[in-house]
Every structure is written in C-alpha cells, then in structure tokens.
Protein backbone atom coordinates (compact mmCIF):
# COMPACT_ATOMS: atom_id res chain seq x y z
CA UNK A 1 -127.02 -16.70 -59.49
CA UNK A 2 -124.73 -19.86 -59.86
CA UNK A 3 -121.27 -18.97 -61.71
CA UNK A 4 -122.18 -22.08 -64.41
CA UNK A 5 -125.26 -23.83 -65.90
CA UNK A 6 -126.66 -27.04 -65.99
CA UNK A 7 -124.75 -28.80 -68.65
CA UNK A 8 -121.51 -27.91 -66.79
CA UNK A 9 -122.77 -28.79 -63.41
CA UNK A 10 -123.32 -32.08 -64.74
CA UNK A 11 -120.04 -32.23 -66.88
CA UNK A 12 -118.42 -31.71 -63.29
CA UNK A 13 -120.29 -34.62 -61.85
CA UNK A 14 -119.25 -36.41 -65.12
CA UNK A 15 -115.78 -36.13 -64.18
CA UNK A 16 -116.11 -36.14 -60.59
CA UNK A 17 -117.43 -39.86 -61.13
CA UNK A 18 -114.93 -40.90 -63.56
CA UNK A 19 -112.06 -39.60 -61.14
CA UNK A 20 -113.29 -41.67 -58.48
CA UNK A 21 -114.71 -45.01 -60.00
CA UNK A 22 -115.30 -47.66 -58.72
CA UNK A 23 -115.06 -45.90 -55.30
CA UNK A 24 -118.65 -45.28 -55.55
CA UNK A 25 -119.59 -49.00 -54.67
CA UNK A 26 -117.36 -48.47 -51.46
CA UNK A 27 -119.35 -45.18 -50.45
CA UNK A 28 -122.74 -47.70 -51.13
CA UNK A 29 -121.75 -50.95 -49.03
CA UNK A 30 -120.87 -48.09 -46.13
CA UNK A 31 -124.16 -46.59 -46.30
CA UNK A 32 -125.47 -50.01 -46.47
CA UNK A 33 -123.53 -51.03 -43.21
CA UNK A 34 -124.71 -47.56 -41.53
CA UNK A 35 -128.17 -48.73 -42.32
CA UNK A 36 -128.00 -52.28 -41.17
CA UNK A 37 -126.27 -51.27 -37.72
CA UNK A 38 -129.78 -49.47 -37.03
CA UNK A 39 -131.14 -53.09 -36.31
CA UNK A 40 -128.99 -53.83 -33.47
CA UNK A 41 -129.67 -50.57 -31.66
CA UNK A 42 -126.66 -50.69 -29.54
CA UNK A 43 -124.72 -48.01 -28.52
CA UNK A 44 -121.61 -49.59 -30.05
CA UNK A 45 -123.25 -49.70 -33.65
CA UNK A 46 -124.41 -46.31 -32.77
CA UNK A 47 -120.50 -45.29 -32.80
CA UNK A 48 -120.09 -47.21 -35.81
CA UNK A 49 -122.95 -45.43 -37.73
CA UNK A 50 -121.31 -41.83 -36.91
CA UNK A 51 -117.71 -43.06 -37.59
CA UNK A 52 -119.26 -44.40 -41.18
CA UNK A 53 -121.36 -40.79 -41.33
CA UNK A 54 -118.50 -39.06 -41.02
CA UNK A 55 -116.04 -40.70 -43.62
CA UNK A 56 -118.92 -40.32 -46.24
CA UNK A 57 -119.27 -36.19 -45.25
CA UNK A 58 -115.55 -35.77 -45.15
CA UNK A 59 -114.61 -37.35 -48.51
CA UNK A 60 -117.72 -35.43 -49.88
CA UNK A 61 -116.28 -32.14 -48.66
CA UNK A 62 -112.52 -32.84 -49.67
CA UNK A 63 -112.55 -35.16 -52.67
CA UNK A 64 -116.08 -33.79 -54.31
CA UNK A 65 -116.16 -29.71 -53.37
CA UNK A 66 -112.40 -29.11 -52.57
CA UNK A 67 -111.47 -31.50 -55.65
CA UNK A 68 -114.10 -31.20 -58.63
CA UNK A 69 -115.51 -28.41 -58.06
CA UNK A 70 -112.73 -26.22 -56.83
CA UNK A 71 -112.51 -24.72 -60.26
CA UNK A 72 -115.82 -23.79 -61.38
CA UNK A 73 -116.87 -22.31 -57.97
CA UNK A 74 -115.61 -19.71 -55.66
CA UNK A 75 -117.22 -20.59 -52.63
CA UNK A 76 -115.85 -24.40 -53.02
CA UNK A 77 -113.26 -24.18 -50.44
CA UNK A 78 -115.72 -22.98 -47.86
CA UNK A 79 -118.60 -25.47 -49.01
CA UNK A 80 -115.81 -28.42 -48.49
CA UNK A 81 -115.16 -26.96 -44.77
CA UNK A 82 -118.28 -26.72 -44.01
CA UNK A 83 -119.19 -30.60 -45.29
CA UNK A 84 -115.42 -31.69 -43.44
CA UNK A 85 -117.21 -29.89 -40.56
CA UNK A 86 -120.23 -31.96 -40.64
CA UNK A 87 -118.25 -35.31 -40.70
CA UNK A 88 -116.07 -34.03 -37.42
CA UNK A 89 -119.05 -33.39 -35.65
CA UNK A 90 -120.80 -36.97 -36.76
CA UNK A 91 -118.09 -38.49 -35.28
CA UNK A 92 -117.92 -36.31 -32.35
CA UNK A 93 -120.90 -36.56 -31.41
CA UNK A 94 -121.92 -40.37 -32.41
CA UNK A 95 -118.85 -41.88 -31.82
CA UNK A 96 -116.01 -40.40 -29.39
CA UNK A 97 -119.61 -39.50 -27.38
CA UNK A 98 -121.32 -42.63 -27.94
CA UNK A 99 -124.50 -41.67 -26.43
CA UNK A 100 -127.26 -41.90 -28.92
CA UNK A 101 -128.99 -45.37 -29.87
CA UNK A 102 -130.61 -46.30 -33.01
CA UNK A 103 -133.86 -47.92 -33.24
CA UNK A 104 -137.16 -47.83 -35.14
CA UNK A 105 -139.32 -45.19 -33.60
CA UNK A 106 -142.64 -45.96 -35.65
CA UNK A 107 -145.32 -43.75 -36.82
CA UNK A 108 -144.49 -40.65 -39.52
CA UNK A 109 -140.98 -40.51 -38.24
CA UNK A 110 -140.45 -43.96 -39.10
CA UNK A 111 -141.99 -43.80 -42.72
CA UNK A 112 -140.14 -40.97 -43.34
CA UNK A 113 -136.74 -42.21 -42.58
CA UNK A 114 -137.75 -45.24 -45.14
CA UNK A 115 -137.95 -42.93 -47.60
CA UNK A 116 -135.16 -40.79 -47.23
CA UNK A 117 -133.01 -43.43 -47.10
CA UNK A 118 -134.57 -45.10 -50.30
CA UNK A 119 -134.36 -41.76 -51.98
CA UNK A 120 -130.91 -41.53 -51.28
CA UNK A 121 -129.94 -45.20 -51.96
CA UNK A 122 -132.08 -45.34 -55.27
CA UNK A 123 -134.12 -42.67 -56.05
CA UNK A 124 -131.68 -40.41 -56.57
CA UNK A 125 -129.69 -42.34 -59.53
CA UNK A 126 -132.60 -44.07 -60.77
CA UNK A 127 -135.11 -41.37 -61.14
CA UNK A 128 -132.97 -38.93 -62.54
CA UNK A 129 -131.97 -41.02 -65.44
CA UNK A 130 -135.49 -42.62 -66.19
CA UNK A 131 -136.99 -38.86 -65.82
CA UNK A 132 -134.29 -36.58 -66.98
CA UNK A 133 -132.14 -38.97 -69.23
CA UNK A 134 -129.18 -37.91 -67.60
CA UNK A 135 -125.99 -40.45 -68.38
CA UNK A 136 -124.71 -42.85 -65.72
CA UNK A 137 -121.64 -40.75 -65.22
CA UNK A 138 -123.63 -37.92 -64.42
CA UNK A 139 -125.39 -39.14 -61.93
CA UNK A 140 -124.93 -38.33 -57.62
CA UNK A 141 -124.42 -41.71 -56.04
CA UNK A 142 -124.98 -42.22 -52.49
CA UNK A 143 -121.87 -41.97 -50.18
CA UNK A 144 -119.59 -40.02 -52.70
CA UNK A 145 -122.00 -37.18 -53.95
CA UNK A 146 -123.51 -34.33 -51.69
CA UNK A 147 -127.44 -34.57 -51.75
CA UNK A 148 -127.64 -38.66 -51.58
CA UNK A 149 -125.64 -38.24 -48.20
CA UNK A 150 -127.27 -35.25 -47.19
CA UNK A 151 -130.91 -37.71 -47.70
CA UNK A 152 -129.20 -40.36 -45.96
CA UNK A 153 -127.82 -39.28 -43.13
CA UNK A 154 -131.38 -36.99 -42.17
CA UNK A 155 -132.94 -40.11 -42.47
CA UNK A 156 -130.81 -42.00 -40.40
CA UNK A 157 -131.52 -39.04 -37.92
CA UNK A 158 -135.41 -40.02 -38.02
CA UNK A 159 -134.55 -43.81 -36.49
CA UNK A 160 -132.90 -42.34 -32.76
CA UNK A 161 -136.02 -43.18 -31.18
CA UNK A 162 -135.55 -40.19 -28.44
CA UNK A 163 -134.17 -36.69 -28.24
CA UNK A 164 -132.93 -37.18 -32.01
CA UNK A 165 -129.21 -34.72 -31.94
CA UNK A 166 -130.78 -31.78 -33.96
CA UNK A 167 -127.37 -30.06 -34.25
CA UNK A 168 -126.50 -32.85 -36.20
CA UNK A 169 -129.32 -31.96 -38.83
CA UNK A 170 -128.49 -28.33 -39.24
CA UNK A 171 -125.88 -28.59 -42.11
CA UNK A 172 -127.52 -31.19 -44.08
CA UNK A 173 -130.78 -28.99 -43.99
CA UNK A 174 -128.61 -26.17 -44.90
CA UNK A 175 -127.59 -28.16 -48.25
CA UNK A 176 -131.09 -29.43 -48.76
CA UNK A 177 -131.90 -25.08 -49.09
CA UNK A 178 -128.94 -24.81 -51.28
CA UNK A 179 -130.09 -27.78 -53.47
CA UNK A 180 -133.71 -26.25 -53.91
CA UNK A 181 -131.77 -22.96 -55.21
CA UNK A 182 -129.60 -25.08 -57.58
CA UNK A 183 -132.75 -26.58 -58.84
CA UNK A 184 -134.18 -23.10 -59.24
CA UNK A 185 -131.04 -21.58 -60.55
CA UNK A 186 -130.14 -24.49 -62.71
CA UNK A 187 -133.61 -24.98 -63.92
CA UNK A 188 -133.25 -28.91 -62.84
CA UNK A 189 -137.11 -29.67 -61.36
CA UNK A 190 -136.44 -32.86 -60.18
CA UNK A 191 -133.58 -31.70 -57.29
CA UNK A 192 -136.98 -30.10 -55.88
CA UNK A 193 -137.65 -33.21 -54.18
CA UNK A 194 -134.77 -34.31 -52.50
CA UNK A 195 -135.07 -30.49 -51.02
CA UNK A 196 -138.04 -30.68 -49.83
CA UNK A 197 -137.88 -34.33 -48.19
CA UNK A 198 -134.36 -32.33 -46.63
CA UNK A 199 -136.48 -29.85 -45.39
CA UNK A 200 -139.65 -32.09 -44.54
CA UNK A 201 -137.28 -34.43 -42.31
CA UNK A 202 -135.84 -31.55 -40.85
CA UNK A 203 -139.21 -30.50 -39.30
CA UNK A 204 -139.79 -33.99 -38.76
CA UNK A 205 -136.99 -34.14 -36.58
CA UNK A 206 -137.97 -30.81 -34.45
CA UNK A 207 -141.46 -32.15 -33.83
CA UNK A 208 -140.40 -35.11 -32.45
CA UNK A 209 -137.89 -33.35 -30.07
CA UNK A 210 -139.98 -30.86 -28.85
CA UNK A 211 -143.26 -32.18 -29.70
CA UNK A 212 -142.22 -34.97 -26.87
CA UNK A 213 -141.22 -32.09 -24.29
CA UNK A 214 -144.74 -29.89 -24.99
CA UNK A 215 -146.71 -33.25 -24.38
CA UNK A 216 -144.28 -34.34 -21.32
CA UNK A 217 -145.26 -30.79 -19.95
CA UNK A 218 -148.91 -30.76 -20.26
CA UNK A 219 -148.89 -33.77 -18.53
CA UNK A 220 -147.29 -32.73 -15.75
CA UNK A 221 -149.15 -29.32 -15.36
CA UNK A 222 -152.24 -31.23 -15.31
C-alpha cells in the first residue's frame, strides 16, 4: 500500500506546483520544441529532442521526487535516481550518440504517438479537472510532473520510423505500472488511462521492432 492517500498526494502536487510556478510554461514550450523538431527529421534535431528529453526527466526526478515528495515517501530518493537515470540515458543515447532520426512512421504507430502526446500535452490537465474537479494547482503539467512526461516522451518514441531504442522505453513503462497501482491504491480511476496508453505504447513499440525483423525473416527464408 502507498504510505498516504489521495487528498495528500494531491496536496503534494498542490505545493509541488506552487514551488515551481511559472516554471511549468518553460517545461511546456520544451515539450513543444521536442515535438516540433520531429518535422525536420534530422539527426541534429534528433540530438536536440534527447537533450530536451532529458532536462524534463532530470528536473522531474530532482526537483519533483527528491524535492516534494521526499517527505511523504520513503522510496523518493530512489524514484528520483531512477527518473535522473532516465534523463542521462536520453541524452546518451539521443544526443552524445546522435544516431536515431525522427519522422512520421504512419499507420497505428503513428496514431498512437498523436495521442500520447495529446494526452500528455492536454489531456492530462484538462480531463482531470473537467472529470474529477481537481484544482488547477493540483494538477500534473507536462514537462514538470512525472506521468505527462512519461506520455510524452513514449510517444515521441512511436515517431523513430525504424528500430525505435526500446531501452529507452523501459523506465517510462515502468512508471506507467506504478501509475496504474497509484490509481488502484489511491482509488483515482482516471490515472487508469494514462497507464494503460504507457503500457499500450510500450507494446506498440516492441511490435514494431521485432514485428519488422519476423517479417524481414520470412522473407528471406522464402
């Protein structure tokens, strides 16, 4: 079980959000920037994208779990590694590697990277206060707040046309797991969602790397 309920969970998001304001319409214009670089489909605004990934993981992990949070949960310390982790290896891997091009790759992948990204640009904010009634300062914003980046940067995943990095989408399916059990534990239905699109892009993402090798195969053997 979760060491607090709901009403502090969001009293910490409450304050988390006051803390930081108006920092939150920084982590938005660089999620918007990570999303607009996925037009050019260079390899330089592929570096870009990670580099922007990564600040919005790191901050997450040291300002959000190893600031906020630190005192209502014992396992903050580790969570704020592990999301400091995931920013390292964004910027590893996307930027000081530069390898990986993004691009629209059509078809289910492409719809679903639309609406992860959506999810985590709007839906999460929006829906939770129409449905839920939960107060502005309450709410997760994308770029400063765990599952909006978590959306965001799976769905950003989806638009590398081949071989999408799937190390890359191992922590933020992680969190998507952990935010299905928070919705559970905290009794909060709607964080069902954004866990399952999580987990739903995550399986996106392995069919279209290995899905391409099986049919690459058969064609060969035949």
């Amino acid at each position: 079980m979760l060491p607090f309920e709901a009403l502090t969970w969001l009293a910490i998001l409450g304050q988390y959000n006051t803390a930081i304001w108006p920092l939150h319409g920084i982590g938005a214009l660089l999620a918007l920037v990570a999303v607009g670089l996925v037009v050019s489909g260079s390899r330089a605004a592929g570096r870009v994208i990670g580099l922007l990934l990564g600040v919005l993981w790191i901050w997450t992990g040291i300002a959000f779990f190893g600031g906020s949070l630190a005192p209502f949960h014992f396992a903050s310390e580790w969570l704020a590694g592990v999301f400091v982790a995931q920013g390292l290896m964004l910027v590893f891997a996307l930027t000081l590697m530069g390898q990986v091009r993004f691009g629209w790759p059509g078809g289910l992948a492409g719809g679903g990277a639309i609406l992860m990204i959506v999810y985590a640009l709007l839906g999460y904010p929006l829906l939770d206060l129409a449905l839920t009634g939960t107060s502005w300062t309450q709410l997760q914003y994308v770029g400063v707040a765990p599952g909006p980046v978590m959306l965001l940067t799976l769905g950003l995943l989806l638009l590398v046309p081949s071989r999408p990095p799937l190390v890359l989408a191992i922590i933020p399916l992680l969190w998507a797991l952990v935010t299905g059990y928070m919705a559970w534990g905290l009794g909060q239905w709607l964080e069902y969602l954004p866990a399952a699109l999580g987990v739903g892009a995550f399986v996106l993402l392995l069919l279209r790397r290995f899905g391409g090798a099986v049919r690459t195969g058969s064609r060969q053997g035949v």
